[in-house]
N, C-alpha and C. Protein backbone atom coordinates (compact mmCIF):
# COMPACT_ATOMS: atom_id res chain seq x y z
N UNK A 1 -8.66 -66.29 -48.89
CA UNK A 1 -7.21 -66.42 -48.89
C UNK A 1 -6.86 -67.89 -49.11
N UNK A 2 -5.84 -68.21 -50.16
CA UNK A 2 -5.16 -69.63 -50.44
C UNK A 2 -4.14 -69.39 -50.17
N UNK A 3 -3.33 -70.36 -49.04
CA UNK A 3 -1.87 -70.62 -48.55
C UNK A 3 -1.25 -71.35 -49.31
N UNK A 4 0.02 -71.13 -50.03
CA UNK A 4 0.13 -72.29 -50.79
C UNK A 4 1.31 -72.98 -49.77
N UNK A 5 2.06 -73.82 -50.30
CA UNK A 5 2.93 -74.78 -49.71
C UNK A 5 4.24 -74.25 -49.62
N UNK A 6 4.85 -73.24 -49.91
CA UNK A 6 5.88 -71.94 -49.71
C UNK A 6 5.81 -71.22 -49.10
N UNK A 7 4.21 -70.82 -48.40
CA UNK A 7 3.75 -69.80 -47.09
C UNK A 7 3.65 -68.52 -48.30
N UNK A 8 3.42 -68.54 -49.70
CA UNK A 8 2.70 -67.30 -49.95
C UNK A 8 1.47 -67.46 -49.91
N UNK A 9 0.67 -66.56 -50.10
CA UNK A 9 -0.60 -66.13 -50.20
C UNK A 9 -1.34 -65.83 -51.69
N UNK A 10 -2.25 -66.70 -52.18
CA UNK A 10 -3.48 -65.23 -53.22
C UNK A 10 -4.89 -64.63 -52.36
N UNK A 11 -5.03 -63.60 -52.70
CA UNK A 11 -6.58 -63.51 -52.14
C UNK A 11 -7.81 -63.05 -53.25
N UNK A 12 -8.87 -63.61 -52.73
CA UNK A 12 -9.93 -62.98 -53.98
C UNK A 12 -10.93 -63.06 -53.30
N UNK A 13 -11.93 -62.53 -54.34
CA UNK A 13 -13.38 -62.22 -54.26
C UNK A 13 -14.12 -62.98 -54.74
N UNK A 14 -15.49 -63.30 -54.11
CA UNK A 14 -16.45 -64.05 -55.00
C UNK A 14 -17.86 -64.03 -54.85
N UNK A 15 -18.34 -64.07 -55.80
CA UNK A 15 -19.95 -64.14 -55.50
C UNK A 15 -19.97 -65.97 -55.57
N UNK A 16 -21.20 -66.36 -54.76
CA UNK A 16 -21.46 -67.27 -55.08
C UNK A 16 -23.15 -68.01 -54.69
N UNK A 17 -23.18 -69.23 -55.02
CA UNK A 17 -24.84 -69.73 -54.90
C UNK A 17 -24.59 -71.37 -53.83
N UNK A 18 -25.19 -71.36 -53.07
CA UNK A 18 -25.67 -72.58 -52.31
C UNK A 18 -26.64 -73.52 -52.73
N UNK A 19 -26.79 -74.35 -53.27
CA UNK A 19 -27.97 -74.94 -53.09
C UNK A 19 -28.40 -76.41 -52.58
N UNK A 20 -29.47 -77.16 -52.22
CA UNK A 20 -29.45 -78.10 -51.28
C UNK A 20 -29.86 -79.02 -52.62
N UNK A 21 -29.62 -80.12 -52.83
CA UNK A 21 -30.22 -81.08 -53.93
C UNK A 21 -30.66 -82.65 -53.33
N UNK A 22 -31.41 -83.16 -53.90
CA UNK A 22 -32.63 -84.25 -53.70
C UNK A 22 -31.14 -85.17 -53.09
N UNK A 23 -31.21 -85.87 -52.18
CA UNK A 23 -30.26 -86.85 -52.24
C UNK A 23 -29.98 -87.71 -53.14
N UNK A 24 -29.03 -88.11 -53.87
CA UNK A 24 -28.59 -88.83 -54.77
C UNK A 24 -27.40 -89.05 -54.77
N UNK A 25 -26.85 -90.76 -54.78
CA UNK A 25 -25.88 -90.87 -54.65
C UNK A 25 -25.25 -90.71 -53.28
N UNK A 26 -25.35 -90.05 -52.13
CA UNK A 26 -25.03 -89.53 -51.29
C UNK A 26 -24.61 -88.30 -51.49
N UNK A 27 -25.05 -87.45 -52.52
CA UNK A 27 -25.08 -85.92 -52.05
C UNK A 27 -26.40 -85.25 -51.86
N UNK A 28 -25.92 -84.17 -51.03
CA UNK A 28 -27.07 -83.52 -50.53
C UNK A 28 -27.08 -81.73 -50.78
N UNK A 29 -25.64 -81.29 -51.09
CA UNK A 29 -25.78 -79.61 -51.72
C UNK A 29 -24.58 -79.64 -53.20
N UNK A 30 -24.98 -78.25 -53.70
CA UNK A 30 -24.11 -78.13 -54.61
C UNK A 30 -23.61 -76.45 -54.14
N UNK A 31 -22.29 -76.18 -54.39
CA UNK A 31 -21.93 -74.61 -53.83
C UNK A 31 -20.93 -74.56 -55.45
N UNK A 32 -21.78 -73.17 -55.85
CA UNK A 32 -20.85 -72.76 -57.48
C UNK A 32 -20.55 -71.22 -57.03
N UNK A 33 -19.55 -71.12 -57.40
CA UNK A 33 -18.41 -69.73 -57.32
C UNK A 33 -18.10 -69.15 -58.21
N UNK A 34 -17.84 -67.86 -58.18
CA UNK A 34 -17.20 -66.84 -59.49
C UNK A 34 -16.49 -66.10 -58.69
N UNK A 35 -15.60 -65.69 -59.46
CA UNK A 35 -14.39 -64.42 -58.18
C UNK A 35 -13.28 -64.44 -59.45
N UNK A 36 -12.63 -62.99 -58.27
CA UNK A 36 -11.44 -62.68 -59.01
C UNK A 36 -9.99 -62.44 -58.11
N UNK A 37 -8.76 -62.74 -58.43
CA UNK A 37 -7.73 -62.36 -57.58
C UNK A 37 -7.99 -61.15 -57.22
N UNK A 38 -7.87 -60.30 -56.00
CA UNK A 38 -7.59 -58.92 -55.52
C UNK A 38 -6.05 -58.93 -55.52
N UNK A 39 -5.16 -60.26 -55.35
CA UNK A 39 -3.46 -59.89 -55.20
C UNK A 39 -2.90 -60.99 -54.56
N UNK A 40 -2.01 -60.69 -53.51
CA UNK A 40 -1.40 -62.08 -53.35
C UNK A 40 -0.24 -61.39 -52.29
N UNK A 41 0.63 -62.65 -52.13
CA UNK A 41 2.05 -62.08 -51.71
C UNK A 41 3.35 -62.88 -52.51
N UNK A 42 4.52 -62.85 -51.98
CA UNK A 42 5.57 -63.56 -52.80
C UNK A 42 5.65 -63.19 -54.21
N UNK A 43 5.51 -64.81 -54.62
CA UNK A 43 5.49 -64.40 -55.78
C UNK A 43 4.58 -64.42 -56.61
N UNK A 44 3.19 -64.15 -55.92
CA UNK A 44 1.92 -64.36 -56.20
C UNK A 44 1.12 -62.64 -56.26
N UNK A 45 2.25 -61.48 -55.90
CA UNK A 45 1.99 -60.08 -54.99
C UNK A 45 1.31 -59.62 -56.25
N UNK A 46 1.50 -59.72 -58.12
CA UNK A 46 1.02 -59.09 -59.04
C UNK A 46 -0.38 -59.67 -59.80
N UNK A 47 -0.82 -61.22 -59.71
CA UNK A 47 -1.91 -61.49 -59.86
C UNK A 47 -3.20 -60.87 -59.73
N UNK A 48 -3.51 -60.91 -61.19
CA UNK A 48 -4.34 -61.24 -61.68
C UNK A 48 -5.35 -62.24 -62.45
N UNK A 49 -6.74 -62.25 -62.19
CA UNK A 49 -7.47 -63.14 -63.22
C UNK A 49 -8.74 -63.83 -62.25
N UNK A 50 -9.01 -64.93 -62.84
CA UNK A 50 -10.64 -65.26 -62.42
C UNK A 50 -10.61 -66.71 -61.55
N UNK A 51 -11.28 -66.42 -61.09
CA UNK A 51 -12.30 -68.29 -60.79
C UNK A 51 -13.34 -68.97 -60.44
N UNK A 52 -13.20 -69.79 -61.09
CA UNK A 52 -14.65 -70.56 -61.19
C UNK A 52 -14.58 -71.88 -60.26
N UNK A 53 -15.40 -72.40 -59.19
CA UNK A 53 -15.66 -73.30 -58.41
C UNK A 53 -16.61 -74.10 -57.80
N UNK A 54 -16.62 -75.65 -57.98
CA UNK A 54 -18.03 -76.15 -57.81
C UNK A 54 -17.64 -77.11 -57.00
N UNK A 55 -18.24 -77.39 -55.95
CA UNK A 55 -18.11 -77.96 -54.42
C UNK A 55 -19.08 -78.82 -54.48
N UNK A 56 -19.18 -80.15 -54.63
CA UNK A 56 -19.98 -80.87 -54.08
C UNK A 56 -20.54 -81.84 -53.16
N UNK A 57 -21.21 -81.60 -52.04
CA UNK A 57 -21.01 -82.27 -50.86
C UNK A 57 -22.20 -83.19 -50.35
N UNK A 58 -21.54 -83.58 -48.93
CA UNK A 58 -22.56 -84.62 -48.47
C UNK A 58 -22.61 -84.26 -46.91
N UNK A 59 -23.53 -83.52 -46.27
CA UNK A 59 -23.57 -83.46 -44.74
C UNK A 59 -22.23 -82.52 -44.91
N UNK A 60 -21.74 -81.84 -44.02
CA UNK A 60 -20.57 -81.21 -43.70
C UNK A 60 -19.27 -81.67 -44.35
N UNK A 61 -19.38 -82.66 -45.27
CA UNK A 61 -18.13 -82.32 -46.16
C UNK A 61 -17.91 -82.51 -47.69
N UNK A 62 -17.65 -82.47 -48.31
CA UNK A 62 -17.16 -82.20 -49.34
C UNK A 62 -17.27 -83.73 -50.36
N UNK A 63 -17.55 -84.13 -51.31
CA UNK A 63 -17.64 -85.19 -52.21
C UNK A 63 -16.48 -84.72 -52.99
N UNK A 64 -16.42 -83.72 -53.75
CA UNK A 64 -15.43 -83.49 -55.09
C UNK A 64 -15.77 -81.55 -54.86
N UNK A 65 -14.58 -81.33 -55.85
CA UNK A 65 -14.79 -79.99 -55.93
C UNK A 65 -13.75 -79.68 -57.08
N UNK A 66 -14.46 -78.81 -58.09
CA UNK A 66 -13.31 -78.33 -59.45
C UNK A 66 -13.08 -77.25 -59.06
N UNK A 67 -12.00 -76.70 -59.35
CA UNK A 67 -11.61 -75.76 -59.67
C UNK A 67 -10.88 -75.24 -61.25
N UNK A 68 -11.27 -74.03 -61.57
CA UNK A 68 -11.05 -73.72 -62.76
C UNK A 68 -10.13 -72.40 -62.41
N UNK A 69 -9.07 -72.12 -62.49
CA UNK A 69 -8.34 -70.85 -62.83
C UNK A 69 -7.76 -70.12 -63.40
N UNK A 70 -7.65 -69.22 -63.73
CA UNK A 70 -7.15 -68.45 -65.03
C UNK A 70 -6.44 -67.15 -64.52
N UNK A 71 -5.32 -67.36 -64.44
CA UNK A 71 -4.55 -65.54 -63.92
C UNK A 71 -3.25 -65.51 -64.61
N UNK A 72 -2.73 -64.31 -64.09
CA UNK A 72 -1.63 -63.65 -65.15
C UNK A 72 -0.71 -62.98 -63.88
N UNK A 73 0.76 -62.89 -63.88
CA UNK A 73 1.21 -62.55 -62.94
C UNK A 73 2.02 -61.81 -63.56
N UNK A 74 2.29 -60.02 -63.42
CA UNK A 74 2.98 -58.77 -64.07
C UNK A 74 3.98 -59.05 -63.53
C-alpha cells in the first residue's frame, strides 16, 4: 500500500529478489521488484499497470531507490 499526500491509497503486488553484495562504496544489498496495481482508492480506485523497483542499501537503510511506473486510470 502507497499513501499519497491527499490520504488516497494504490495497492499492488510483487514478486521480488534480495540480494547481499561485496561492500562497495558503502553498500551492502540490492532489493529488485516487479508488481502490478490490484486498485487503489480516490482517485486512484480504477488503476491499473506495473512496477518496477530497485532499492539500494547500506545496513538497515536505504542508499537510493528507482522507481519505474506505468498505469492507466479508467
Amino acid at each position: 500500500v502507497v499513501t499519497h499526500q491527499n490520504g488516497d491509497q494504490t495497492f499492488f503486488e510483487y514478486d521480488g529478489s534480495w540480494k547481499w553484495a561485496l561492500p562497495k562504496d558503502g553498500i551492502s544489498w540490492i532489493s529488485e521488484s516487479k508488481g502490478r496495481f490490484t486498485g487503489g482508492t480516490g482517485k486512484f480506485e480504477r488503476i491499473s499497470g506495473t512496477i518496477s523497483v530497485k532499492v539500494v542499501g547500506r545496513g538497515q537503510s536505504y542508499v537510493s531507490s528507482n522507481w519505474e511506473v506505468e498505469y492507466e486510470i479508467k
